[in-house]
C-alpha atoms as a PDB file:
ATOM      1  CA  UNK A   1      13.598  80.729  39.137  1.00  0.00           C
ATOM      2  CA  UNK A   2      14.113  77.638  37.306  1.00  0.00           C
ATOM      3  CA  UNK A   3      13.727  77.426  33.462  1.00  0.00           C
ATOM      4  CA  UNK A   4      12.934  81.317  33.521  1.00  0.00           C
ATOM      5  CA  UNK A   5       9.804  80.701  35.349  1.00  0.00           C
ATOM      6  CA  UNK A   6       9.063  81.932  38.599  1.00  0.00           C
ATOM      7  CA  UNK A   7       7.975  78.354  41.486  1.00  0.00           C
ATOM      8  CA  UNK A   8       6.710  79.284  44.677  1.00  0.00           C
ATOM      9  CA  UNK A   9       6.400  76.013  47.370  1.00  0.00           C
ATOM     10  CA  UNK A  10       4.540  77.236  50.568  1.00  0.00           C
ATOM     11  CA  UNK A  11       4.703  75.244  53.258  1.00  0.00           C
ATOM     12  CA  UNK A  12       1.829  72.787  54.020  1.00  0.00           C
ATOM     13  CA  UNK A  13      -0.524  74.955  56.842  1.00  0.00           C
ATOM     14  CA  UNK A  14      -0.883  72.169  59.771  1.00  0.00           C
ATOM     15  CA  UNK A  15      -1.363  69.675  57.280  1.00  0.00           C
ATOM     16  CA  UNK A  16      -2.791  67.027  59.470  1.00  0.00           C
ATOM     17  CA  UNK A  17      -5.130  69.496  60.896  1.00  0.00           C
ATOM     18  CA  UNK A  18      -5.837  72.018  58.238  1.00  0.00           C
ATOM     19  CA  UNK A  19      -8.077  74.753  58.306  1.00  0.00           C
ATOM     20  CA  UNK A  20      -9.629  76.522  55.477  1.00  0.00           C
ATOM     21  CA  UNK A  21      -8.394  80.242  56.530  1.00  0.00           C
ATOM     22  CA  UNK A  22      -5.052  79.685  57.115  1.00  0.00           C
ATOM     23  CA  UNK A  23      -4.552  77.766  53.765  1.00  0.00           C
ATOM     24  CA  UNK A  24      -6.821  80.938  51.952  1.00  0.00           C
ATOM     25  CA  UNK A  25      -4.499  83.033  53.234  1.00  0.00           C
ATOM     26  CA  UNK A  26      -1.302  81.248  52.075  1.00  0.00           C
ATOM     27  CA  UNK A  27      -2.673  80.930  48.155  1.00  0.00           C
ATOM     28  CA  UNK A  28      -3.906  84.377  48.367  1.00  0.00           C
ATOM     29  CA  UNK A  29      -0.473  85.768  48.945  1.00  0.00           C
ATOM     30  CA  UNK A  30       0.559  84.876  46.409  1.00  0.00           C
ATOM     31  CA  UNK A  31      -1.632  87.297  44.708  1.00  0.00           C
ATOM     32  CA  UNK A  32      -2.621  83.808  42.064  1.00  0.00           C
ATOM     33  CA  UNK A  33      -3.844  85.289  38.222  1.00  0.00           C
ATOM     34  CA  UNK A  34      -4.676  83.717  34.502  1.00  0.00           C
ATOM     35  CA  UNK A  35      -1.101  83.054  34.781  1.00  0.00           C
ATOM     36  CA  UNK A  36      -0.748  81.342  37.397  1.00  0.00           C
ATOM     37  CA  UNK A  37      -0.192  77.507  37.806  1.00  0.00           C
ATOM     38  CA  UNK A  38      -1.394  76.234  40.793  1.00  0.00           C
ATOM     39  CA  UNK A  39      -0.241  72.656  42.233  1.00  0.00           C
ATOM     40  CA  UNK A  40      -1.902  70.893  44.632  1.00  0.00           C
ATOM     41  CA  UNK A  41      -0.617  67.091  46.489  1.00  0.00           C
ATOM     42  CA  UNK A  42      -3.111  65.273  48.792  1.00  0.00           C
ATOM     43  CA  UNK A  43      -5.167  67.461  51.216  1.00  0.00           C
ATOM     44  CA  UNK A  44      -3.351  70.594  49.332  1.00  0.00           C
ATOM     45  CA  UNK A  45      -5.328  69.814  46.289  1.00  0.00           C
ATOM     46  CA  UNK A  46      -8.054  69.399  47.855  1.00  0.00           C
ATOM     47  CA  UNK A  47      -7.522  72.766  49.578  1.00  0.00           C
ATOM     48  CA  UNK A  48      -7.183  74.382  46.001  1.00  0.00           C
ATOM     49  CA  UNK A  49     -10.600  72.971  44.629  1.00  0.00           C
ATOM     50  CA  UNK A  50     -12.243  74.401  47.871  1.00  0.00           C
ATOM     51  CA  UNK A  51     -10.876  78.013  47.070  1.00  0.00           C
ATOM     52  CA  UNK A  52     -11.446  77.923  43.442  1.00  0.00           C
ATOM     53  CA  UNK A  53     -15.109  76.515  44.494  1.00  0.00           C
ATOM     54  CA  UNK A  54     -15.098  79.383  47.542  1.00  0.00           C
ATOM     55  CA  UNK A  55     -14.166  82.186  45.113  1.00  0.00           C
ATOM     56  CA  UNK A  56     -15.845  81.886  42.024  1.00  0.00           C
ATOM     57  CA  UNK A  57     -15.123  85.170  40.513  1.00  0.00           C
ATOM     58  CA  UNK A  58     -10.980  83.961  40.285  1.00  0.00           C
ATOM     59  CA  UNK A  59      -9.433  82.974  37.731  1.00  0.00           C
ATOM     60  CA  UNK A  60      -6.340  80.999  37.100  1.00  0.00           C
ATOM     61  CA  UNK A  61      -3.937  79.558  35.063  1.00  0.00           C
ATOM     62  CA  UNK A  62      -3.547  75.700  34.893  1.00  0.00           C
ATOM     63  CA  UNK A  63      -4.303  73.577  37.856  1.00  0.00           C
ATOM     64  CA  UNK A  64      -2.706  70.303  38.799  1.00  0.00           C
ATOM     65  CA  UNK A  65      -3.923  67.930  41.922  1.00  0.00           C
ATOM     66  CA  UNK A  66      -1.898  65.131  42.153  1.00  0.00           C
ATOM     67  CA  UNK A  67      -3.296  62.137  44.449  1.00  0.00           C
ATOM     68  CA  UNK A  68      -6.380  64.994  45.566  1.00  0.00           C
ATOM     69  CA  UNK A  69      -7.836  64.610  48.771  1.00  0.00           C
ATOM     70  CA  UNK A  70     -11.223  65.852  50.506  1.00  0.00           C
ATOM     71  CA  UNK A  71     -12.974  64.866  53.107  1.00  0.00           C
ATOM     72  CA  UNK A  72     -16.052  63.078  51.217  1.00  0.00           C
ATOM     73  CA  UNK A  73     -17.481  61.895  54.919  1.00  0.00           C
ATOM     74  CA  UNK A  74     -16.835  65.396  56.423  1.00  0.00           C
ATOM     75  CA  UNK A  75     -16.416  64.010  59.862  1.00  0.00           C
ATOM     76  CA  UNK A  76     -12.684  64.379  60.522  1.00  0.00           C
ATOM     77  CA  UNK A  77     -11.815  67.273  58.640  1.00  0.00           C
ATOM     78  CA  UNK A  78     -14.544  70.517  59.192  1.00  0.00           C
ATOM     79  CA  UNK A  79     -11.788  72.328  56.654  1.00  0.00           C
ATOM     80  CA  UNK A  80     -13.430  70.378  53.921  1.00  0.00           C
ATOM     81  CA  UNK A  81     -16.638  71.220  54.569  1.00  0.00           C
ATOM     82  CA  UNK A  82     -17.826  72.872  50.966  1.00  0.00           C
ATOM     83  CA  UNK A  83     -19.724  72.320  47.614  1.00  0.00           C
ATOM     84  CA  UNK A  84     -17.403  71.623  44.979  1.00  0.00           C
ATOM     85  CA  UNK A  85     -18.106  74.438  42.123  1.00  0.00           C
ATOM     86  CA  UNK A  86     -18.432  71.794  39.174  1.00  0.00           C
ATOM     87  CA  UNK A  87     -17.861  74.220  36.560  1.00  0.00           C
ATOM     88  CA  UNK A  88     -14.638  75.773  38.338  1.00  0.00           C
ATOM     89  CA  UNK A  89     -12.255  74.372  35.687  1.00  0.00           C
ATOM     90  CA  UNK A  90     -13.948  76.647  32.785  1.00  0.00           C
ATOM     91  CA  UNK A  91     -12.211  79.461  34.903  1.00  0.00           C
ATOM     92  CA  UNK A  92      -9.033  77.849  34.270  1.00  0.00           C
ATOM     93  CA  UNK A  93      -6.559  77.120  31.631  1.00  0.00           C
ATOM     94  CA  UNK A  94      -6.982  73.759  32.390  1.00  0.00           C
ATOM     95  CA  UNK A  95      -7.286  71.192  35.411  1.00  0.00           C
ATOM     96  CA  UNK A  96      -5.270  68.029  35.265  1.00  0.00           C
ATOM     97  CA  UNK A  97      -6.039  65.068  37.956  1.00  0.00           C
ATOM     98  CA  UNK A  98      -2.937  62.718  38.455  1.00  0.00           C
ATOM     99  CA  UNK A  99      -3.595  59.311  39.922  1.00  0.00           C
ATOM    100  CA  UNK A 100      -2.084  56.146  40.993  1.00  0.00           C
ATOM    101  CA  UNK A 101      -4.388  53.004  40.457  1.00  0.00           C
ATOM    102  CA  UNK A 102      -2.450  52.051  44.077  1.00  0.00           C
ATOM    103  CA  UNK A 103      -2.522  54.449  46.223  1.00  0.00           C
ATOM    104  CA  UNK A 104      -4.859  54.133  49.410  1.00  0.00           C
ATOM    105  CA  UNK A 105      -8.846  53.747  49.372  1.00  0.00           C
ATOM    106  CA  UNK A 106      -9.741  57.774  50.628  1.00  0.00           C
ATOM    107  CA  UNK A 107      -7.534  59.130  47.753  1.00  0.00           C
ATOM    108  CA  UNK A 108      -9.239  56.371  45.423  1.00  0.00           C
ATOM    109  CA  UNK A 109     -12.808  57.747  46.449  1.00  0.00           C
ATOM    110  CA  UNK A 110     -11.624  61.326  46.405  1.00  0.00           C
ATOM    111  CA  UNK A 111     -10.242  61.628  42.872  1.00  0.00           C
ATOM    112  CA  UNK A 112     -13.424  59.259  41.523  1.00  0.00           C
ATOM    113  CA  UNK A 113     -15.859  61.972  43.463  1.00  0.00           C
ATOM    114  CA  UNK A 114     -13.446  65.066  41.588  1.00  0.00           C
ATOM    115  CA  UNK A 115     -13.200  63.104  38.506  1.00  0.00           C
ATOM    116  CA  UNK A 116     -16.707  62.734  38.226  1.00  0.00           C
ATOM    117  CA  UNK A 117     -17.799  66.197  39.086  1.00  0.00           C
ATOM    118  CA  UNK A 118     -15.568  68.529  37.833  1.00  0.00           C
ATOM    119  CA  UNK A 119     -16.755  69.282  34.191  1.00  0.00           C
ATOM    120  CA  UNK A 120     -13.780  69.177  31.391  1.00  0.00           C
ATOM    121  CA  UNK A 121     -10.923  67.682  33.532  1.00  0.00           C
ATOM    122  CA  UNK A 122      -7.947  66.012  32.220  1.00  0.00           C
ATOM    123  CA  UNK A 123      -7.242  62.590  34.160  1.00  0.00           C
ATOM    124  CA  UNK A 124      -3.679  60.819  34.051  1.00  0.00           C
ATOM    125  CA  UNK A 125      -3.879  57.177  35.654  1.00  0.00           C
ATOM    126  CA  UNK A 126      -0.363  55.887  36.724  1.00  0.00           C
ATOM    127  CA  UNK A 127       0.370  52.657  38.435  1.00  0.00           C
ATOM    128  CA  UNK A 128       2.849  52.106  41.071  1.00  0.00           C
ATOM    129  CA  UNK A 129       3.273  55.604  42.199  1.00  0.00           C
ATOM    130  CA  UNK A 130       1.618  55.151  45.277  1.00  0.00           C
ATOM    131  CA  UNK A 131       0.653  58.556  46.736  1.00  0.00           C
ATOM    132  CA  UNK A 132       3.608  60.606  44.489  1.00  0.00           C
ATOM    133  CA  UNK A 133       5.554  60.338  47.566  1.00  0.00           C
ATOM    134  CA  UNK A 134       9.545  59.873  47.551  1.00  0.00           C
ATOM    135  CA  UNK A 135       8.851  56.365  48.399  1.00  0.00           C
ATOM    136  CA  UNK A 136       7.198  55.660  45.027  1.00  0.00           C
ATOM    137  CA  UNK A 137       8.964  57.922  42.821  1.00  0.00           C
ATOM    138  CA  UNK A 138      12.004  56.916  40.102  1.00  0.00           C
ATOM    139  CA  UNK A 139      14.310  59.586  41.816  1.00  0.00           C
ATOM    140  CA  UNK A 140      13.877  63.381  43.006  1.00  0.00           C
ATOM    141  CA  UNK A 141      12.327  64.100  39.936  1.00  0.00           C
ATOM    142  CA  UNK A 142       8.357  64.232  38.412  1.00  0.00           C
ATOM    143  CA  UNK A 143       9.178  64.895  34.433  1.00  0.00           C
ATOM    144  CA  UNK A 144       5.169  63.793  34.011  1.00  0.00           C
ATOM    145  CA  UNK A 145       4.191  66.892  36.686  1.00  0.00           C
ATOM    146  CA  UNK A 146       7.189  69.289  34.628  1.00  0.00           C
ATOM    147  CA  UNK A 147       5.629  68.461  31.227  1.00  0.00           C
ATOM    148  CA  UNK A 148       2.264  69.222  32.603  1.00  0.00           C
ATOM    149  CA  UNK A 149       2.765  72.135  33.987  1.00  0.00           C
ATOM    150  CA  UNK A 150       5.004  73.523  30.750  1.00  0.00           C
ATOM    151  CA  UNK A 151       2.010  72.331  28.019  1.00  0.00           C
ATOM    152  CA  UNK A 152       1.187  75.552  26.165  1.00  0.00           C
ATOM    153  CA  UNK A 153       4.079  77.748  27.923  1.00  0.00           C
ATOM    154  CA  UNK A 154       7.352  77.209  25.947  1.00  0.00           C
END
């Protein structure tokens, strides 16, 4: 519990190999609601757009991909093989992309493709952040991801 608000971090499911079930099953213990923020880095947010797209009768609080990944070519990666719903973020309380301007060509084409297709998004272009990883990051911290996911809460 940190600022009186509950964080849950599963563990990435085999994320060089994923598979659609096992990363269903690991959101959906967590039992996600209107309240709900979900958080999503790389293949993980690309994981979240499938489920939202997979289970259109949920409904969640705020989503957040930062540096979203899918599988555009679907020849590597059968877990990404799924229509994106492009109206899932109207069953949200908002869906924020964040983005560096330098991180590697398959993220660029991913977040253009989710960018482009998911209807009402909120986009955040940084530079020199790489793929968010602790390589490209000030320090330990992500005060643009904390004030994100706090908009509208406090």
């Amino acid at each position: 519990m940190r600022k009186g608000i509950l964080a849950q971090a599963p563990e990435a499911l085999s994320p060089y190999k994923p598979t659609y079930k096992a990363w269903k099953r690991a959101i959906e213990y967590f039992d996600p609601n209107e309240e709900t923020v979900l958080i999503g880095h790389s293949c993980g947010g690309g994981m979240i757009v499938q489920w939202l797209s997979r289970n259109p009768d949920v409904k969640v609080g705020k989503v957040i991909l930062v540096a979203p990944w899918i599988d555009l070519e679907k020849e590597d990666w059968p877990a990404f093989d799924f229509e994106i719903d492009e109206d899932l973020v109207s069953r949200t309380n908002g869906l924020t992309i964040f983005h560096s301007a330098d991180d590697v060509d398959e993220i660029q084409t991913s977040v253009k493709e989710l960018k482009n297709r998911l209807k009402g998004n909120k986009y955040v272009e940084f530079k020199n952040m790489g793929h968010f990883t602790h390589k490209y990051l000030r320090d330990d911290t992500f005060p643009e991801l904390l004030e994100e996911c706090l908009k509208g809460n406090t």
